[in-house]
Protein backbone atom coordinates (compact mmCIF):
# COMPACT_ATOMS: atom_id res chain seq x y z
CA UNK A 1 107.28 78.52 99.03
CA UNK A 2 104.11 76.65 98.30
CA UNK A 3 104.28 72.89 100.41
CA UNK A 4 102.38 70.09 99.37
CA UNK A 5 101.76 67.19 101.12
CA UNK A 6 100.37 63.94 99.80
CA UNK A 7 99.28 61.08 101.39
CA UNK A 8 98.47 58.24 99.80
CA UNK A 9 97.78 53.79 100.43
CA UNK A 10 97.08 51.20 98.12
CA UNK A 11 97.65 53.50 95.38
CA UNK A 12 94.99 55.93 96.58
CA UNK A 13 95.55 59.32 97.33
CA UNK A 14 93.92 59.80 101.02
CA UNK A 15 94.77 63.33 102.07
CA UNK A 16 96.16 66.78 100.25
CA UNK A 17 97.30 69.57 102.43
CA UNK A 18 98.63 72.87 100.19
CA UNK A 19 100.16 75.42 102.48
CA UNK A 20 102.11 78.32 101.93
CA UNK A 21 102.84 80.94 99.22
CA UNK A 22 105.04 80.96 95.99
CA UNK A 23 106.58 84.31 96.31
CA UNK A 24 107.37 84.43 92.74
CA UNK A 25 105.74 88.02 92.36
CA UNK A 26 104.28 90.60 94.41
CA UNK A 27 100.53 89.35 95.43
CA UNK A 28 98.09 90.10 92.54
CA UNK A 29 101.15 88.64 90.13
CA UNK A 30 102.24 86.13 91.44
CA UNK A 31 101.25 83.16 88.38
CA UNK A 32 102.76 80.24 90.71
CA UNK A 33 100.11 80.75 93.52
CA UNK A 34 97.35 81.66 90.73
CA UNK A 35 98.26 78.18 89.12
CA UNK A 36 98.23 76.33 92.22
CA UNK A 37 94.77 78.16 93.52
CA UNK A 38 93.11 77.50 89.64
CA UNK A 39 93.86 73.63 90.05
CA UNK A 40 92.35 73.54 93.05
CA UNK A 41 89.28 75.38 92.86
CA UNK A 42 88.90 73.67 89.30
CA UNK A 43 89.03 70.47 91.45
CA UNK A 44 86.38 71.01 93.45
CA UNK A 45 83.89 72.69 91.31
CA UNK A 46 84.51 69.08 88.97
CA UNK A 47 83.92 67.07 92.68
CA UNK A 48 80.87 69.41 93.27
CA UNK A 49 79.41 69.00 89.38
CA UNK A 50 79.63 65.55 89.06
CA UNK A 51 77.95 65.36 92.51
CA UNK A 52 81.26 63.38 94.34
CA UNK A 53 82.12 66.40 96.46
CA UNK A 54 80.04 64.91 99.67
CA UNK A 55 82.77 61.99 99.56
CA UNK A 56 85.54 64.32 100.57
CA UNK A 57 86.03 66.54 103.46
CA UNK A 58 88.21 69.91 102.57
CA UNK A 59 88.79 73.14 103.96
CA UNK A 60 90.17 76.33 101.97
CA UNK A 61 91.77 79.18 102.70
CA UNK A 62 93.98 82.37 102.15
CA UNK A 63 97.06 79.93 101.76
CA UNK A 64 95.62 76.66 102.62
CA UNK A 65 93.77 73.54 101.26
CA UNK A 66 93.30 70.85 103.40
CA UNK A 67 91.55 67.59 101.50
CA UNK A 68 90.60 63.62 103.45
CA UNK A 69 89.10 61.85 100.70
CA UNK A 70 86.58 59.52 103.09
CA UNK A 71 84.98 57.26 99.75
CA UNK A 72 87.37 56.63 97.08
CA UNK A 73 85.14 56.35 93.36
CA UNK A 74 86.58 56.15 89.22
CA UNK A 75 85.49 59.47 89.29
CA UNK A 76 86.76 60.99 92.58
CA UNK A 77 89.98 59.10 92.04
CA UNK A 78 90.63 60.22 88.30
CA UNK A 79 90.41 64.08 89.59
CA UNK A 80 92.31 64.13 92.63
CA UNK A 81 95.02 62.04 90.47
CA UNK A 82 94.34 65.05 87.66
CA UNK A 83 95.26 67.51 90.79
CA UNK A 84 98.31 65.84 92.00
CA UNK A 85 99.30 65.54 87.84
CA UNK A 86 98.74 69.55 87.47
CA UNK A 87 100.91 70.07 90.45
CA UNK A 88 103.65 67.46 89.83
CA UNK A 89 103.62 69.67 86.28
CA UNK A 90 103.53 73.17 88.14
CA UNK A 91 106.52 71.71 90.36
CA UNK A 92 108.56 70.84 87.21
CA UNK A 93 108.09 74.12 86.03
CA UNK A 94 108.46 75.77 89.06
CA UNK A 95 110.64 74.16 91.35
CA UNK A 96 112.14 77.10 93.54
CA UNK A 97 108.54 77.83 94.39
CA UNK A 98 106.46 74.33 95.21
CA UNK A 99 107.83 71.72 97.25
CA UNK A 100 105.72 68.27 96.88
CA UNK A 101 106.15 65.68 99.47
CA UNK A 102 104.27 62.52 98.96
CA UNK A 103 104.14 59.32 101.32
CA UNK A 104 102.65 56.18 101.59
């Protein structure tokens, strides 16, 4: 199962952590953890165009995203709120295989 954990204050998301896999197919197949990495990565090659990427610190891995936004922005904001909105959708969808926690 794919965990995400949001963390948000003053109706700002501060923090993302993605952990986990789906297990919905065999690696290679599995769509769930392919929809889940392509929302990501789309993320932060938008962060990284539109030159806001040095406001956030993030790490990526096999089965991991880690995100601390440090300087909040319209721009920053409306993308990481995109994020969150593609994997509130993907949860709907999916909901044996993504388990969203968000406090604050």
């Amino acid at each position: 199962m794919i965990k995400v954990h949001i963390k948000h204050d003053l109706n700002q998301i501060n923090q993302i952590e993605v952990s986990g896999h789906a297990s919905y197919d065999d690696s290679g197949k599995d769509i769930v953890c392919s929809a889940v990495s392509t929302a990501i990565i789309v993320t932060i090659n938008a962060l990284e165009k539109l030159e806001v990427l040095d406001q956030v610190k993030y790490d990526i891995e096999e089965g991991y995203f880690f995100m601390v936004i440090d300087k909040h922005n319209d721009i920053l904001n409306a993308l990481i709120d995109n994020l969150v909105y593609s994997l509130d959708n993907l949860n709907s969808q999916y909901p044996k295989y993504i388990k969203i926690k968000k406090e604050g």
